[in-house]
C-alpha atoms as a PDB file:
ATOM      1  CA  UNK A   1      13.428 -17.795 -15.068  1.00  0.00           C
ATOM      2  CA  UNK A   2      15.246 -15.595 -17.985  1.00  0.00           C
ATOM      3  CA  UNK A   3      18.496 -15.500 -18.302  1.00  0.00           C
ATOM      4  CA  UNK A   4      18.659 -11.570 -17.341  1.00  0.00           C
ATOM      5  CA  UNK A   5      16.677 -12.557 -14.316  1.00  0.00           C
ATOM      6  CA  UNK A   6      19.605 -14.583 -13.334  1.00  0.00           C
ATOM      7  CA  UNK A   7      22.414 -12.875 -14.072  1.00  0.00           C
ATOM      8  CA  UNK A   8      21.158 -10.149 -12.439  1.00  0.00           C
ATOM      9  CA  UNK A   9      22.485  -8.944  -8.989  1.00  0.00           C
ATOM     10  CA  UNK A  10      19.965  -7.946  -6.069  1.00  0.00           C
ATOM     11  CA  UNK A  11      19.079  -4.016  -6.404  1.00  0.00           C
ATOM     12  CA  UNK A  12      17.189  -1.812  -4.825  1.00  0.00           C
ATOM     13  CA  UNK A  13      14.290  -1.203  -7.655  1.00  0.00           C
ATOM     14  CA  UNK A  14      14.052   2.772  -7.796  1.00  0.00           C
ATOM     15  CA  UNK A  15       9.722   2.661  -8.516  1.00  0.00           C
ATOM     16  CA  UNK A  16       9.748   6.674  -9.212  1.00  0.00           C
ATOM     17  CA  UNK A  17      12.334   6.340 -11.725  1.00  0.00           C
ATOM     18  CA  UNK A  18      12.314   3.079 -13.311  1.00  0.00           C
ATOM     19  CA  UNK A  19      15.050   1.373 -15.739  1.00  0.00           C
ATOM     20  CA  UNK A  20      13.522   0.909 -18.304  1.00  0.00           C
ATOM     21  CA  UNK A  21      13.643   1.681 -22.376  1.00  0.00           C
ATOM     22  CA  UNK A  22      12.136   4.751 -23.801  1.00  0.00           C
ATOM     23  CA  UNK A  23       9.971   1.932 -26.155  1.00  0.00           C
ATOM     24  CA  UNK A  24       9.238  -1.093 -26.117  1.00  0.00           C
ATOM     25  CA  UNK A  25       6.344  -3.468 -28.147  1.00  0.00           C
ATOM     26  CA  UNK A  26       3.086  -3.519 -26.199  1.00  0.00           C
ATOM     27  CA  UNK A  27       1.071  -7.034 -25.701  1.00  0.00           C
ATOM     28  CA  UNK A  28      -2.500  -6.495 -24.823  1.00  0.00           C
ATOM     29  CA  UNK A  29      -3.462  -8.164 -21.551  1.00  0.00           C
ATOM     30  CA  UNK A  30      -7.088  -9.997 -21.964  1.00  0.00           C
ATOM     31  CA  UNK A  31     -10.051  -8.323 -20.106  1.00  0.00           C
ATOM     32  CA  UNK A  32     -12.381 -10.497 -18.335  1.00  0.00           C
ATOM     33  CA  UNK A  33     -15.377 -10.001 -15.378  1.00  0.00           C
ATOM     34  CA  UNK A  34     -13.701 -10.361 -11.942  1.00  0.00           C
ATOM     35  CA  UNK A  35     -16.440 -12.860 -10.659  1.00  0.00           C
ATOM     36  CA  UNK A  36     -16.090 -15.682  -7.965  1.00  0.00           C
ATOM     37  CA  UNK A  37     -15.791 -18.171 -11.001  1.00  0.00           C
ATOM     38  CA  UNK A  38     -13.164 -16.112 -12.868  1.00  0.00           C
ATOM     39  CA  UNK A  39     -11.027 -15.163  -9.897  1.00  0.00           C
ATOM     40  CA  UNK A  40     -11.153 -18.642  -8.632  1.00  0.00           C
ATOM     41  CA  UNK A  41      -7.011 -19.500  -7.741  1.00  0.00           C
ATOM     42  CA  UNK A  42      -6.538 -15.124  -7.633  1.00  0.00           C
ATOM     43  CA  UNK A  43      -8.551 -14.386  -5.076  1.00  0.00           C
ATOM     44  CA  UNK A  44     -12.168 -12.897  -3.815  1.00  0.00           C
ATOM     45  CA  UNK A  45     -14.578 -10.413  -4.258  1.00  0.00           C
ATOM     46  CA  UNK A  46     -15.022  -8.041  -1.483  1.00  0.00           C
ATOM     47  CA  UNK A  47     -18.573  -6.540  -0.129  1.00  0.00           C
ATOM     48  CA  UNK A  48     -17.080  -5.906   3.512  1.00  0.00           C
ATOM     49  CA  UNK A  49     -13.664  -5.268   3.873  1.00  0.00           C
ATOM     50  CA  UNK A  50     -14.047  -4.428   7.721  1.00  0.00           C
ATOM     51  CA  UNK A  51     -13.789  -8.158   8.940  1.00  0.00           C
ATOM     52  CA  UNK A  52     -12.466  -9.587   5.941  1.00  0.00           C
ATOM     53  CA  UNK A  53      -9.576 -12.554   6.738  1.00  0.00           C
ATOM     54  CA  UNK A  54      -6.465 -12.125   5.328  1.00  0.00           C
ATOM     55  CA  UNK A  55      -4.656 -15.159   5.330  1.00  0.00           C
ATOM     56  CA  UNK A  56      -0.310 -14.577   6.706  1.00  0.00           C
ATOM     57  CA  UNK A  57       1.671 -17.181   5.809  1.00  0.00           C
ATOM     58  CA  UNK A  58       3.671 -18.976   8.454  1.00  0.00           C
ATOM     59  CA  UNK A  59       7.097 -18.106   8.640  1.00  0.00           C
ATOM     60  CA  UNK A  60       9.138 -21.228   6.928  1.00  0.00           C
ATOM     61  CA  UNK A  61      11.227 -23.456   9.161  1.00  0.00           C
ATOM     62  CA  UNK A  62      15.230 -23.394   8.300  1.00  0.00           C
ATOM     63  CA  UNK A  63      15.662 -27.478   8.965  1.00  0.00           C
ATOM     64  CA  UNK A  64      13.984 -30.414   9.448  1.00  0.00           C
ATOM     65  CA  UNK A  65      12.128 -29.187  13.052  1.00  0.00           C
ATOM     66  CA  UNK A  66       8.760 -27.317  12.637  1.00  0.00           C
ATOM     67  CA  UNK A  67       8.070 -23.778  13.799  1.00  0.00           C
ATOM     68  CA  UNK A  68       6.325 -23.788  17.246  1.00  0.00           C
ATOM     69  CA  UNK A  69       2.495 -23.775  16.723  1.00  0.00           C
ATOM     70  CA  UNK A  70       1.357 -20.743  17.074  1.00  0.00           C
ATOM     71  CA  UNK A  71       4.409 -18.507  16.196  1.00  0.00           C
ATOM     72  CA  UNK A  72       5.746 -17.605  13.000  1.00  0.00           C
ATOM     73  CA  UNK A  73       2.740 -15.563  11.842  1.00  0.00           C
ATOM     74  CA  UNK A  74       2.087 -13.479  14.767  1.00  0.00           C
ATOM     75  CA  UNK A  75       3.054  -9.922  12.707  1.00  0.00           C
ATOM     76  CA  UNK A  76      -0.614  -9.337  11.739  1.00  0.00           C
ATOM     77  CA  UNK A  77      -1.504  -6.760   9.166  1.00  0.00           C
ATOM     78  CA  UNK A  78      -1.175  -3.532   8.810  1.00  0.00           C
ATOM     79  CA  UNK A  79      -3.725  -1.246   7.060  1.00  0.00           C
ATOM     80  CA  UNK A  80      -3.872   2.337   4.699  1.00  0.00           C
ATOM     81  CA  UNK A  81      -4.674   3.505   1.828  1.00  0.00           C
ATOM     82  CA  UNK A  82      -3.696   2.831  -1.341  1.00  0.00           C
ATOM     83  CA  UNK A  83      -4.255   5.798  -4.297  1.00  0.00           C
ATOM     84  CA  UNK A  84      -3.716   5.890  -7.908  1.00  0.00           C
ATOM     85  CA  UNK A  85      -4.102   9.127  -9.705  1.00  0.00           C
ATOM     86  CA  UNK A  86      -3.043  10.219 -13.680  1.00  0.00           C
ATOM     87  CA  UNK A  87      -0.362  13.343 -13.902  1.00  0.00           C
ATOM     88  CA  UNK A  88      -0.483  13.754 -17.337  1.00  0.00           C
ATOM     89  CA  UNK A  89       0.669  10.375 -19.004  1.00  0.00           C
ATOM     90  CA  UNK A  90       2.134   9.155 -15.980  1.00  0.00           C
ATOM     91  CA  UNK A  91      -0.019   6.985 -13.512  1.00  0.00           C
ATOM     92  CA  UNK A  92       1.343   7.520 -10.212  1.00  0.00           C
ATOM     93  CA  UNK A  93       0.415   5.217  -7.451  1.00  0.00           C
ATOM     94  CA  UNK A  94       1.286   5.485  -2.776  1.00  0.00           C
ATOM     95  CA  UNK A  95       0.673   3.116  -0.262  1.00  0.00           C
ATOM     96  CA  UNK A  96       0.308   4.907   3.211  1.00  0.00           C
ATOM     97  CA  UNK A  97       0.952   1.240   4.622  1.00  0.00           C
ATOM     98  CA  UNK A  98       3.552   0.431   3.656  1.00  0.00           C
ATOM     99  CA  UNK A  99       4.909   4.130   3.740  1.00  0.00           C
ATOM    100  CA  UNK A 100       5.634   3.579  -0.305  1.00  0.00           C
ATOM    101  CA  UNK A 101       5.322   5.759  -4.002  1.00  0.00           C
ATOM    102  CA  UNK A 102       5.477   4.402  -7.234  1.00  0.00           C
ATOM    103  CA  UNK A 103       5.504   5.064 -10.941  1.00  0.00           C
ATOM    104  CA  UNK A 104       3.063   2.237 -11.631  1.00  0.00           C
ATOM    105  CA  UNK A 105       2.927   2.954 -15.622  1.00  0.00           C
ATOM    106  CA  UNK A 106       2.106   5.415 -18.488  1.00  0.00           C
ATOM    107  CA  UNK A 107      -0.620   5.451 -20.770  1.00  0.00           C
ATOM    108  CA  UNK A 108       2.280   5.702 -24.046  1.00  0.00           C
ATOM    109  CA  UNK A 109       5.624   4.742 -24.457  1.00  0.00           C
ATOM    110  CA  UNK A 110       7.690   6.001 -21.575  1.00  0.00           C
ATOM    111  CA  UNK A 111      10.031   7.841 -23.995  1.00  0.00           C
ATOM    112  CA  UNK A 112       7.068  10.060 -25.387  1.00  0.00           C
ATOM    113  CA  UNK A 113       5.291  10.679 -21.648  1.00  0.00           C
ATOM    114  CA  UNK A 114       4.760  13.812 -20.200  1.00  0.00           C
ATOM    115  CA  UNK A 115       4.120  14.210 -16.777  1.00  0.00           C
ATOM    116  CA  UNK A 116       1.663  17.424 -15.953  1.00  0.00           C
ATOM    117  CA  UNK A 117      -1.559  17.829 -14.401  1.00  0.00           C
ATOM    118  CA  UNK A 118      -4.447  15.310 -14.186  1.00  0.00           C
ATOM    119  CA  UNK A 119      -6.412  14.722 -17.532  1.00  0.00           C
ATOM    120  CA  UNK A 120     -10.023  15.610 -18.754  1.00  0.00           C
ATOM    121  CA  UNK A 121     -10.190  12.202 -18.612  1.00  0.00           C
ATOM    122  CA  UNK A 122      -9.337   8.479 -17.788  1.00  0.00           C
ATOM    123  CA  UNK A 123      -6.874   7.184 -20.909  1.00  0.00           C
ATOM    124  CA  UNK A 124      -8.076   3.865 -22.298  1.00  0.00           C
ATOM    125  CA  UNK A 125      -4.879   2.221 -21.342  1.00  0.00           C
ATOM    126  CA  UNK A 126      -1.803   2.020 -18.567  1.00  0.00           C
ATOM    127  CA  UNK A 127       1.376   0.488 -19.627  1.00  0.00           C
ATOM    128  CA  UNK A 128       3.146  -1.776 -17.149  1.00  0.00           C
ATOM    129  CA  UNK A 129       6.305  -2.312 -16.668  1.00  0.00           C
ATOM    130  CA  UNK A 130       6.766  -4.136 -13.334  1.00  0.00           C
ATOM    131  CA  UNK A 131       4.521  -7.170 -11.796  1.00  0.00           C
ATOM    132  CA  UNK A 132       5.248  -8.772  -7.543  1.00  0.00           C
ATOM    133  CA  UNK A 133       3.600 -11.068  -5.281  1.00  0.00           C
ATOM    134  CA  UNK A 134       3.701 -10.918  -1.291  1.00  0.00           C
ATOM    135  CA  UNK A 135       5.013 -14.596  -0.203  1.00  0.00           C
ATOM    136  CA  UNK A 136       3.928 -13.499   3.246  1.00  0.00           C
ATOM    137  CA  UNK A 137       0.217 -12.823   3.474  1.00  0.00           C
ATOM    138  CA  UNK A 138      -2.560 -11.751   1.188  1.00  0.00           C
ATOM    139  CA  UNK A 139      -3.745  -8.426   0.260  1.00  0.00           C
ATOM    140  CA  UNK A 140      -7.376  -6.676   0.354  1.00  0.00           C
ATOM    141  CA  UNK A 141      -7.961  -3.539  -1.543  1.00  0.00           C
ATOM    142  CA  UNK A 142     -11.677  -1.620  -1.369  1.00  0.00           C
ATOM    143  CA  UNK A 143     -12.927   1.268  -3.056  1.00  0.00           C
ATOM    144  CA  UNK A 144     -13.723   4.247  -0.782  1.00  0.00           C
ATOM    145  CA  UNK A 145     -14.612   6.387  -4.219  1.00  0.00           C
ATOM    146  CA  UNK A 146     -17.048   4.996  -6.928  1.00  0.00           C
ATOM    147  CA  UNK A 147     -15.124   3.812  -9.159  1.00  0.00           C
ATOM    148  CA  UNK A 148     -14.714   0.418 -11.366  1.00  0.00           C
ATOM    149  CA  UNK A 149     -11.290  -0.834 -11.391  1.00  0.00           C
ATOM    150  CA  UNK A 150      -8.792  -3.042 -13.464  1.00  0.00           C
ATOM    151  CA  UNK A 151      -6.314  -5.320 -11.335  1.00  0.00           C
ATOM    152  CA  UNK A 152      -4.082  -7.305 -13.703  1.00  0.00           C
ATOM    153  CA  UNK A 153      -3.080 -10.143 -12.050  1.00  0.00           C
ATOM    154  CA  UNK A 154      -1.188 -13.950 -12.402  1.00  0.00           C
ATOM    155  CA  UNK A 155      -1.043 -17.345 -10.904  1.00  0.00           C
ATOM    156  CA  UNK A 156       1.586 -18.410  -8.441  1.00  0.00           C
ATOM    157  CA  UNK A 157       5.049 -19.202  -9.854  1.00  0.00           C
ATOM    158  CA  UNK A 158       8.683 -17.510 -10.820  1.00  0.00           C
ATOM    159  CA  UNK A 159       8.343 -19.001 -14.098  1.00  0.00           C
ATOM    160  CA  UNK A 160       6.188 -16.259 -14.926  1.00  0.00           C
ATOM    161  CA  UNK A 161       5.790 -14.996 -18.466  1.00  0.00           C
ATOM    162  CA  UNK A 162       3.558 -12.289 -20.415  1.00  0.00           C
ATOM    163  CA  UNK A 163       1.102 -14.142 -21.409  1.00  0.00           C
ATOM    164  CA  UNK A 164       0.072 -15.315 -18.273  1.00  0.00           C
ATOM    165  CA  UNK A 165      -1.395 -11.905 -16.802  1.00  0.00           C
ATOM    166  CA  UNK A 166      -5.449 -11.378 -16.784  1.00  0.00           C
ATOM    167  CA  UNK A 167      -6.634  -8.026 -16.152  1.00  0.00           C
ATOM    168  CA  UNK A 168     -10.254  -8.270 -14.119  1.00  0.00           C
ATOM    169  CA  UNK A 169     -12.676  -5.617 -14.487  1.00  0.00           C
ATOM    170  CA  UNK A 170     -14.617  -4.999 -11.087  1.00  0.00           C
ATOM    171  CA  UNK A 171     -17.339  -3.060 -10.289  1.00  0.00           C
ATOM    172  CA  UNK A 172     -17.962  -0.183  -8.597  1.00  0.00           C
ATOM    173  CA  UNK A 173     -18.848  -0.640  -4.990  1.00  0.00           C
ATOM    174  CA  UNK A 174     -17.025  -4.386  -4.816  1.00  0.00           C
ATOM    175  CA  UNK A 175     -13.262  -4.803  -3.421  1.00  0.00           C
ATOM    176  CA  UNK A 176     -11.049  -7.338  -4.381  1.00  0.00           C
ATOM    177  CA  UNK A 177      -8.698  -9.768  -2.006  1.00  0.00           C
ATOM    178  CA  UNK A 178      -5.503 -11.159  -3.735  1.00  0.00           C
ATOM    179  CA  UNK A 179      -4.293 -14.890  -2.251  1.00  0.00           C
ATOM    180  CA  UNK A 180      -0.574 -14.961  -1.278  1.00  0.00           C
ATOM    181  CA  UNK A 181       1.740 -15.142  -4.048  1.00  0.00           C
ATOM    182  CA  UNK A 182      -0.477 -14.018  -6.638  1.00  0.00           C
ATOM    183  CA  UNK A 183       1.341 -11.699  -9.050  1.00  0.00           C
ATOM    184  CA  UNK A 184      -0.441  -8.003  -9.478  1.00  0.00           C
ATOM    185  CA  UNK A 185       0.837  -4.240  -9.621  1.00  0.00           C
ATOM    186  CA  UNK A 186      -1.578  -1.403  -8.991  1.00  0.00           C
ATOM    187  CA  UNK A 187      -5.307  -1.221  -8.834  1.00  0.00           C
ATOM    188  CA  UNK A 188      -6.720   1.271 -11.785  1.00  0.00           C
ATOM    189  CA  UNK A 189      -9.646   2.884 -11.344  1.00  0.00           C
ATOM    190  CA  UNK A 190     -11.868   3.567 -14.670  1.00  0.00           C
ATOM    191  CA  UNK A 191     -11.306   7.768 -13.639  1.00  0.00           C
ATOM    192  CA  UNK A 192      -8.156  10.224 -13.517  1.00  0.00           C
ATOM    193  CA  UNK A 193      -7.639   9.099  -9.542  1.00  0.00           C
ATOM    194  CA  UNK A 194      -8.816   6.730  -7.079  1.00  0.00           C
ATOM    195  CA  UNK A 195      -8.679   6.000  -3.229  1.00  0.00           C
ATOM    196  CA  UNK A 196      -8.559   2.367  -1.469  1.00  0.00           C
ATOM    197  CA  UNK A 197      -8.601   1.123   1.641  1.00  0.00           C
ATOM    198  CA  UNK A 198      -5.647  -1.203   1.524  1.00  0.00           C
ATOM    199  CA  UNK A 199      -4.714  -4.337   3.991  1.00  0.00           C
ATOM    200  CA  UNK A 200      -1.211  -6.529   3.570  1.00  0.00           C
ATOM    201  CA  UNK A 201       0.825  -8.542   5.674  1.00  0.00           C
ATOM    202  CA  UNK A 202       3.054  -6.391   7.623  1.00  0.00           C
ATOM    203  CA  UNK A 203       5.675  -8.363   6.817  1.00  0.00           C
ATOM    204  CA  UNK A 204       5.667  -7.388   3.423  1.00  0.00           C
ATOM    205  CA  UNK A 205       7.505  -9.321   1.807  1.00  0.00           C
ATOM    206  CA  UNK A 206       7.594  -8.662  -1.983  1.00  0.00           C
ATOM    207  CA  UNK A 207       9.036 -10.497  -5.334  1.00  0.00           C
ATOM    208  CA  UNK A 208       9.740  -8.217  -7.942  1.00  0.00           C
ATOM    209  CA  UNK A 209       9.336  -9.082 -12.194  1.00  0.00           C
ATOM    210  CA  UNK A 210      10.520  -5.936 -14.056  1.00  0.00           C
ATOM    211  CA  UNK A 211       8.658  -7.125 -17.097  1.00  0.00           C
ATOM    212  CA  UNK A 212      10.434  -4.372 -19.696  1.00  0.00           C
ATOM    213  CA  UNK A 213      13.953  -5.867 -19.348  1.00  0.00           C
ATOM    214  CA  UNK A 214      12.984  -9.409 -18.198  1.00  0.00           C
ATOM    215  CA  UNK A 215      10.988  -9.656 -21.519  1.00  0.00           C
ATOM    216  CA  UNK A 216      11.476  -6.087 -23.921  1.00  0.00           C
ATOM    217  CA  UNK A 217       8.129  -5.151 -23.913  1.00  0.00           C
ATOM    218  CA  UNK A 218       5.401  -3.456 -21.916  1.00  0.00           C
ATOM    219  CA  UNK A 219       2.058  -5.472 -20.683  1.00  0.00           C
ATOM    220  CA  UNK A 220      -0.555  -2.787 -21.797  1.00  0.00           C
ATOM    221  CA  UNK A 221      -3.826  -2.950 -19.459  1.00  0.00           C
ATOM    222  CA  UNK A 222      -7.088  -1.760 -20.571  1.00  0.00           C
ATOM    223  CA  UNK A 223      -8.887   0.824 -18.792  1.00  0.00           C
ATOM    224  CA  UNK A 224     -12.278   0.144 -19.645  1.00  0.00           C
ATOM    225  CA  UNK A 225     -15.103  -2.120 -18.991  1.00  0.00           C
ATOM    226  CA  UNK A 226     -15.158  -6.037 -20.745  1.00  0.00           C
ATOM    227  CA  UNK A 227     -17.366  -5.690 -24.001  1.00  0.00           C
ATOM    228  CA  UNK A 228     -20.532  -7.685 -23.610  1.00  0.00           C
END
């Protein structure tokens, strides 16, 4: 954990508006094939995401006696749809369920963004500047347009740094499950906007990284497919 990480009081993170600099450095987050080998620890590849499992983590017992079998993770899921979609330099992201918006990144620095309507075009990159994990279930997102997408993503673990983020290039026509815990932001389609079927814990739980002023720079993604 950084030292601004702990220092820092609980807040409310404000996802339309974010804290963060004007400009920061960039580090490029490696591309790779999102394949059962590669996401191996992440997660799955989806083909159906009508019966898929997701797993919900048991709610954790406060002393030395167990939770009853059989309670604890009786919330279920809940389901929606998750869309991403480019105004201008901005790439903003909602979450119908969890009822949520976001300003998931920008395709420049933050200082030199304009927000207007969508491009000609998908831009090459998205810069991130926030990374969570759910602690209390996993997450399933499909493609209901065809579309490849990028999901950055990170092993388990607070500790988390930079360097530790993959971003996995999936097809079009192939969802993607993410274990508990895994770190991730937004999915980000290879177009200007993008819908998903989305299913979570309905818990939903979430552990926040604001990677700008945890670490003073910006984890830029690329939008395009790995080179052979």
């Amino acid at each position: 954990m950084t030292d601004d990480a702990q220092s820092r009081p609980e807040e409310k993170i404000n996802y339309l508006q974010p804290d963060v600099p004007g400009s920061l450095p960039w580090l490029n987050v490696p591309l790779v094939q999102a394949t059962d080998q590669s996401l191996e620890g992440y997660g799955q590849l989806v083909d159906d995401y009508q019966d898929f499992p997701i797993e919900i983590v048991r709610w954790p017992a406060s002393g030395w006696r167990p939770v009853d079998p059989g309670t604890g993770d009786e919330a279920g899921t809940t389901t929606g749809i998750f869309s991403s979609r480019w105004q201008g330099d901005l790439l903003m992201g909602s979450n119908s369920a969890v009822d949520d918006e976001y300003l998931l990144g920008w395709s420049v620095n933050p200082g030199e963004a304009v927000q207007g309507d969508e491009p000609a075009e998908c831009p090459g990159q998205v810069l991130l500047w926030h990374a969570n994990y759910h602690p209390d279930g996993g997450q399933l997102f499909y493609p209901l347009d065809d579309s490849p997408f990028i999901v950055p993503l990170a092993l388990p673990g607070d500790d988390l740094t930079p360097g530790d983020f993959i971003a996995f290039y999936l097809e079009a026509g192939r969802g993607l499950y993410i274990h508990p815990n895994v770190w991730h932001e937004g999915i980000f389609p290879l177009s200007t906007g993008a819908r998903f079927h989305d299913e979570q814990g309905k818990v939903h739980a979430r552990v926040s990284c604001n990677i700008a002023r945890e670490f003073g720079l910006f984890l830029a993604v690329p939008l395009q497919s790995p080179q052979p």
